[in-house]
Structures are given as structure tokens and as C-alpha cells.
PDB file of N, CA and C in Angstrom:
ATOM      1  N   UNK A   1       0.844  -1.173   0.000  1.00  0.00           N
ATOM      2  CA  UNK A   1       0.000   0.000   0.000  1.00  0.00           C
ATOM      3  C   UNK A   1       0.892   1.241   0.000  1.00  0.00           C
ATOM      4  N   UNK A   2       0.463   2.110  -0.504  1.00  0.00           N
ATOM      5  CA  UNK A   2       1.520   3.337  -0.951  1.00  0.00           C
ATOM      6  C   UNK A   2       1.238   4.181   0.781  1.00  0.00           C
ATOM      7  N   UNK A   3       1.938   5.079   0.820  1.00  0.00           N
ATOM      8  CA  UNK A   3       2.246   6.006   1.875  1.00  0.00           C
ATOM      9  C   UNK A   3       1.530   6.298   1.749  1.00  0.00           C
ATOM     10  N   UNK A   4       0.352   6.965   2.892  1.00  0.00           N
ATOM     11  CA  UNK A   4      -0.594   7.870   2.625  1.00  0.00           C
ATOM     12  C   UNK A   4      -0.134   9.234   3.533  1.00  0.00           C
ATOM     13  N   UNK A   5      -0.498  10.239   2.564  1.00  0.00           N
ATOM     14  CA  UNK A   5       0.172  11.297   3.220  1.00  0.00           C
ATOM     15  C   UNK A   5      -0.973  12.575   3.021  1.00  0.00           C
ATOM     16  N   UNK A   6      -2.361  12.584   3.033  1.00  0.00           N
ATOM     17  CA  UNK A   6      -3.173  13.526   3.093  1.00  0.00           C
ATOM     18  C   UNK A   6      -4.329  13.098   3.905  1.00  0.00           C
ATOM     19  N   UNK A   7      -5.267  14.007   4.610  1.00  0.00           N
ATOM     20  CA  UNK A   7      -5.937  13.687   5.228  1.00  0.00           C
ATOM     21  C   UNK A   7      -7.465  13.828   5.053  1.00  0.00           C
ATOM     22  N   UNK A   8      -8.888  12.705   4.761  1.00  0.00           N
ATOM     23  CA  UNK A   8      -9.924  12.895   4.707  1.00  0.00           C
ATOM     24  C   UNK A   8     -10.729  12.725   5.989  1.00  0.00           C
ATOM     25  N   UNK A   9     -11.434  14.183   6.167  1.00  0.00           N
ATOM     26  CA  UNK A   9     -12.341  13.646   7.130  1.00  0.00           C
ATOM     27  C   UNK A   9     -13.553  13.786   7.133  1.00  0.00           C
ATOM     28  N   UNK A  10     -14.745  12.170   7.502  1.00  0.00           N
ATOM     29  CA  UNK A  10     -15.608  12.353   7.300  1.00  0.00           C
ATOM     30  C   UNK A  10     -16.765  12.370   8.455  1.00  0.00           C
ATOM     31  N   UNK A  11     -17.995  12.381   8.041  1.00  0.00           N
ATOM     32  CA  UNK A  11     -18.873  12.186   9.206  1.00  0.00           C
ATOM     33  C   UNK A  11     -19.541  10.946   8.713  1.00  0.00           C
ATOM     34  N   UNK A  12     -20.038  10.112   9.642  1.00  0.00           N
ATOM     35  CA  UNK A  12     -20.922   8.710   9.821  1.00  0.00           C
ATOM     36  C   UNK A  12     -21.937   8.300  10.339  1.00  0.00           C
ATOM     37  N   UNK A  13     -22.520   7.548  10.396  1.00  0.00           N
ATOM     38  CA  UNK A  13     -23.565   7.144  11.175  1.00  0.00           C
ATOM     39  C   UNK A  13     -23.015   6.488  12.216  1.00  0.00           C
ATOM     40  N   UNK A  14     -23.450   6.356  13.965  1.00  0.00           N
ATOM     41  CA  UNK A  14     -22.813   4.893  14.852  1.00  0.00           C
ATOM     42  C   UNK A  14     -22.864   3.747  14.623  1.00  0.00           C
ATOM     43  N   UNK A  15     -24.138   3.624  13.711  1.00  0.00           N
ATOM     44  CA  UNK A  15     -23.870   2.172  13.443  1.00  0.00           C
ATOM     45  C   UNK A  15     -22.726   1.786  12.238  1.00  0.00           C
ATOM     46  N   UNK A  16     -22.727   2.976  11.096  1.00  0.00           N
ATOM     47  CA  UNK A  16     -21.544   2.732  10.118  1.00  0.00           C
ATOM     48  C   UNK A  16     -20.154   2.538  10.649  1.00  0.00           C
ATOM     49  N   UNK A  17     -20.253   3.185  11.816  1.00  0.00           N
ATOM     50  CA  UNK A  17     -18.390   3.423  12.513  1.00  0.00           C
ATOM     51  C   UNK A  17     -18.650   2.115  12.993  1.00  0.00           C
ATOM     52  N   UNK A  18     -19.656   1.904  13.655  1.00  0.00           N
ATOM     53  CA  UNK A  18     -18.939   0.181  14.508  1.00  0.00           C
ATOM     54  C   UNK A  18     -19.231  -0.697  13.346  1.00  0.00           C
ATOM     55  N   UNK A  19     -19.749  -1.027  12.475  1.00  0.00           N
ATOM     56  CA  UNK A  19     -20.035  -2.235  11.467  1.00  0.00           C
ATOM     57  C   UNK A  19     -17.919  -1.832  10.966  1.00  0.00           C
ATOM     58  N   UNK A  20     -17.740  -0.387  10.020  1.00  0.00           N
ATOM     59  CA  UNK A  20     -16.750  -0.288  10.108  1.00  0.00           C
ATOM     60  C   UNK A  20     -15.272  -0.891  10.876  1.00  0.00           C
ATOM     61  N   UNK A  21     -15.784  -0.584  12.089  1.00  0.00           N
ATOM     62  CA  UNK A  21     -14.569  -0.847  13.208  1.00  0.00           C
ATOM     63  C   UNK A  21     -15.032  -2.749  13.241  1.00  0.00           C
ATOM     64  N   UNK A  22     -16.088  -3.503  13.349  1.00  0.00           N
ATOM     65  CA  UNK A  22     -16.081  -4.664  13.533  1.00  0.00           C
ATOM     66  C   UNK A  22     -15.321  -5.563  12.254  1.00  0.00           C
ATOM     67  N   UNK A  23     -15.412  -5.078  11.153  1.00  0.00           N
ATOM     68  CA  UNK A  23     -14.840  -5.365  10.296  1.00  0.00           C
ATOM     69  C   UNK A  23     -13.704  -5.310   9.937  1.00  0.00           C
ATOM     70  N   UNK A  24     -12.705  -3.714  10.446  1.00  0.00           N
ATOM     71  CA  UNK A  24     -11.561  -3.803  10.732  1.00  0.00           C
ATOM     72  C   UNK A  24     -10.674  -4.868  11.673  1.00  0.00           C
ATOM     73  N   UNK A  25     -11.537  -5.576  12.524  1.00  0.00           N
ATOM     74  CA  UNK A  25     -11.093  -5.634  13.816  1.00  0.00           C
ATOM     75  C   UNK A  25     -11.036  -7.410  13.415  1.00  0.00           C
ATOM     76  N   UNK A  26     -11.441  -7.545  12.149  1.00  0.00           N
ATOM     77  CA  UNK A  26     -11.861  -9.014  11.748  1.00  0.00           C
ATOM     78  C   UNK A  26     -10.513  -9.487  10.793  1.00  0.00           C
ATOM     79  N   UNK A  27     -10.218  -8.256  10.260  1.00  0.00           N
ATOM     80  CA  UNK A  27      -9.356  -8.181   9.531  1.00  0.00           C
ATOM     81  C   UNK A  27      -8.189  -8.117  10.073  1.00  0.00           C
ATOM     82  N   UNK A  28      -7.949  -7.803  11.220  1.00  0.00           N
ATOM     83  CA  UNK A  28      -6.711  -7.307  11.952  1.00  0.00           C
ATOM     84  C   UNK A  28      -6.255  -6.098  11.130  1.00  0.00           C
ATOM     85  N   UNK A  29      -7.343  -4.875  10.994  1.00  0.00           N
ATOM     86  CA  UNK A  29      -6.203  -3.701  10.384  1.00  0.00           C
ATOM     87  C   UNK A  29      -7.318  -2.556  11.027  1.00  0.00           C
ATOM     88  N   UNK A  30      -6.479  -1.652  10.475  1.00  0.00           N
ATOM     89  CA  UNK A  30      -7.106  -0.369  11.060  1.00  0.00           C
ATOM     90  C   UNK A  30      -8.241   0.177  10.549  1.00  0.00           C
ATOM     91  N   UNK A  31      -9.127   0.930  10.674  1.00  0.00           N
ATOM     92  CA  UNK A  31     -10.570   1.587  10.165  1.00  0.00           C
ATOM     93  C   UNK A  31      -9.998   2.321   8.939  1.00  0.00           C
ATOM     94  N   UNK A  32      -8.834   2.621   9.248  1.00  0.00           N
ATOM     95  CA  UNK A  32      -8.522   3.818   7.489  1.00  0.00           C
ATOM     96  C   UNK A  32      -8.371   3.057   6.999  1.00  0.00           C
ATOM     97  N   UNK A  33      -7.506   1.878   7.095  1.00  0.00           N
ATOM     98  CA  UNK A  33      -6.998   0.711   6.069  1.00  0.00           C
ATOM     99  C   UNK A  33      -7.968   0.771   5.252  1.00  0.00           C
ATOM    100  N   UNK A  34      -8.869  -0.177   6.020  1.00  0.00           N
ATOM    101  CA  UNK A  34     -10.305  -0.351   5.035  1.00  0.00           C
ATOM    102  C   UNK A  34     -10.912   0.382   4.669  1.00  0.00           C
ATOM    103  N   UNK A  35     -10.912   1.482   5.285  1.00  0.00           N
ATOM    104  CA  UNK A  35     -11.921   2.607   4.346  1.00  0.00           C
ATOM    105  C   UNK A  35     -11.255   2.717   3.051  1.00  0.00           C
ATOM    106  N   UNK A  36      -9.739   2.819   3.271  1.00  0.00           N
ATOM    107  CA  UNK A  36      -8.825   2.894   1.734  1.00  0.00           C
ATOM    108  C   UNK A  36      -8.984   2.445   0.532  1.00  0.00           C
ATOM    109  N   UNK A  37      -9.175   0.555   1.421  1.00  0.00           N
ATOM    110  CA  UNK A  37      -9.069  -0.276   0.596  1.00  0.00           C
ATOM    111  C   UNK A  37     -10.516  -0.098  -0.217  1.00  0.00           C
ATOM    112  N   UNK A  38     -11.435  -0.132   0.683  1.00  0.00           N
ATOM    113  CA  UNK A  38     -13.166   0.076  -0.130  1.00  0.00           C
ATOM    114  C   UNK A  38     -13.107   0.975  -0.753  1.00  0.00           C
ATOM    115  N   UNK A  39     -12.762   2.318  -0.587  1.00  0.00           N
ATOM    116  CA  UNK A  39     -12.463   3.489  -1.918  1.00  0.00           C
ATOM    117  C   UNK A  39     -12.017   3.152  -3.033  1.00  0.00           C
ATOM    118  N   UNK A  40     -10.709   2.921  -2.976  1.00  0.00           N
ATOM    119  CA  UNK A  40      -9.438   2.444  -3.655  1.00  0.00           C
ATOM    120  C   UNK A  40     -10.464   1.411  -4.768  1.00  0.00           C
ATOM    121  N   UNK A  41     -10.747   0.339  -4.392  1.00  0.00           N
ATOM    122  CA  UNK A  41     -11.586  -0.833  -5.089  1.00  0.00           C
ATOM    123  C   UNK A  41     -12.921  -0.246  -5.687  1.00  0.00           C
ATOM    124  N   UNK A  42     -13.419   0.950  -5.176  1.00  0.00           N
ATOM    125  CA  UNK A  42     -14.951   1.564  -5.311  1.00  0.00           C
ATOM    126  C   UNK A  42     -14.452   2.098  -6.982  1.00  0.00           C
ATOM    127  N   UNK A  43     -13.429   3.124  -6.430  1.00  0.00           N
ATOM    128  CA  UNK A  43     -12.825   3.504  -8.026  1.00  0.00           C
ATOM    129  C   UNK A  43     -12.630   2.863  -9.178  1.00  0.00           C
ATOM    130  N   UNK A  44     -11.567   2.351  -9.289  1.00  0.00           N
ATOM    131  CA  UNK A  44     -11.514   0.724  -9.771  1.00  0.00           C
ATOM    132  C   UNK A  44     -12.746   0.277 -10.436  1.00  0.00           C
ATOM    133  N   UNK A  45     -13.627   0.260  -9.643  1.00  0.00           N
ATOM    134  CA  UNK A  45     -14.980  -0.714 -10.615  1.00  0.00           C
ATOM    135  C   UNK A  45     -15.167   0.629 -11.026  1.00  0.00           C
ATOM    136  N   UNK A  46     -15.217   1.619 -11.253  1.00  0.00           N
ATOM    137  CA  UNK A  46     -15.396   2.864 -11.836  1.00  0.00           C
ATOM    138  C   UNK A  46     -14.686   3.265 -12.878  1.00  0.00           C
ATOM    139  N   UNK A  47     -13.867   2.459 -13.455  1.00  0.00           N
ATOM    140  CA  UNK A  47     -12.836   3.112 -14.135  1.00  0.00           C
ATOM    141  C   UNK A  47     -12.102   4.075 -13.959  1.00  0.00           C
ATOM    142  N   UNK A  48     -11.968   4.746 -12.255  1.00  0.00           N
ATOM    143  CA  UNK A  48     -10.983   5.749 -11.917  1.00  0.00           C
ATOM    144  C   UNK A  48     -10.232   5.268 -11.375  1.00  0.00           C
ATOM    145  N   UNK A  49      -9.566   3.862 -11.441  1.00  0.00           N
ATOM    146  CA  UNK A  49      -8.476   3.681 -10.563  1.00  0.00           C
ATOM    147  C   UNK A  49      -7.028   4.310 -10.859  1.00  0.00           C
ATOM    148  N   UNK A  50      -6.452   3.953 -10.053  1.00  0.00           N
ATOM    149  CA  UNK A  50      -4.767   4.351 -10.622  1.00  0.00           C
ATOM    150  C   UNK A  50      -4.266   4.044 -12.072  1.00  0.00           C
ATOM    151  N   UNK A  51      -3.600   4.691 -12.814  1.00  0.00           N
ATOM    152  CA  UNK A  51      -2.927   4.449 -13.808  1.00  0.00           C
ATOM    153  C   UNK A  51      -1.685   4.468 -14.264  1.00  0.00           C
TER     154      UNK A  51
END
């Protein structure tokens, strides 16, 4: 995974942050990880991924 070096911040629902965090926590990684990774992949099926 590349360096991440900027910062997004968002707002959520409680139940989105803990489904979020339970899922991180399944994974053994952190809540940004995955938010990354689900972006990152969201793009991607979008045809905006990296090039």
C-alpha cells in the first residue's frame, strides 16, 4: 500500500463506525486501512483507478 500522506475527514452514522470498526477488527487492520481499501476498489470498478 503506498504512503498515505493527506488527510480525509468524514462524518458517519454509529452504526456505520462500529459495522466499520467490527470489520476492521476481523481483519486485523485499522478503520482507514479499510476505508482505503473500499475506496481504492470503489474507483476501480469505476474506471478511476490508478494508472
Amino acid at each position: 500500500m503506498p504512503k498515505i500522506d493527506a488527510q480525509l475527514g468524514i462524518r458517519v452514522t454509529k452504526d456505520l463506525k462500529a459495522r466499520l470498526t467490527a470489520q476492521a477488527k476481523s481483519e486485523m487492520r485499522s478503520v482507514s486501512a479499510l476505508v482505503v481499501q473500499v475506496m481504492e476498489e470503489y474507483l476501480a470498478s469505476k474506471g478511476n483507478g490508478k494508472t
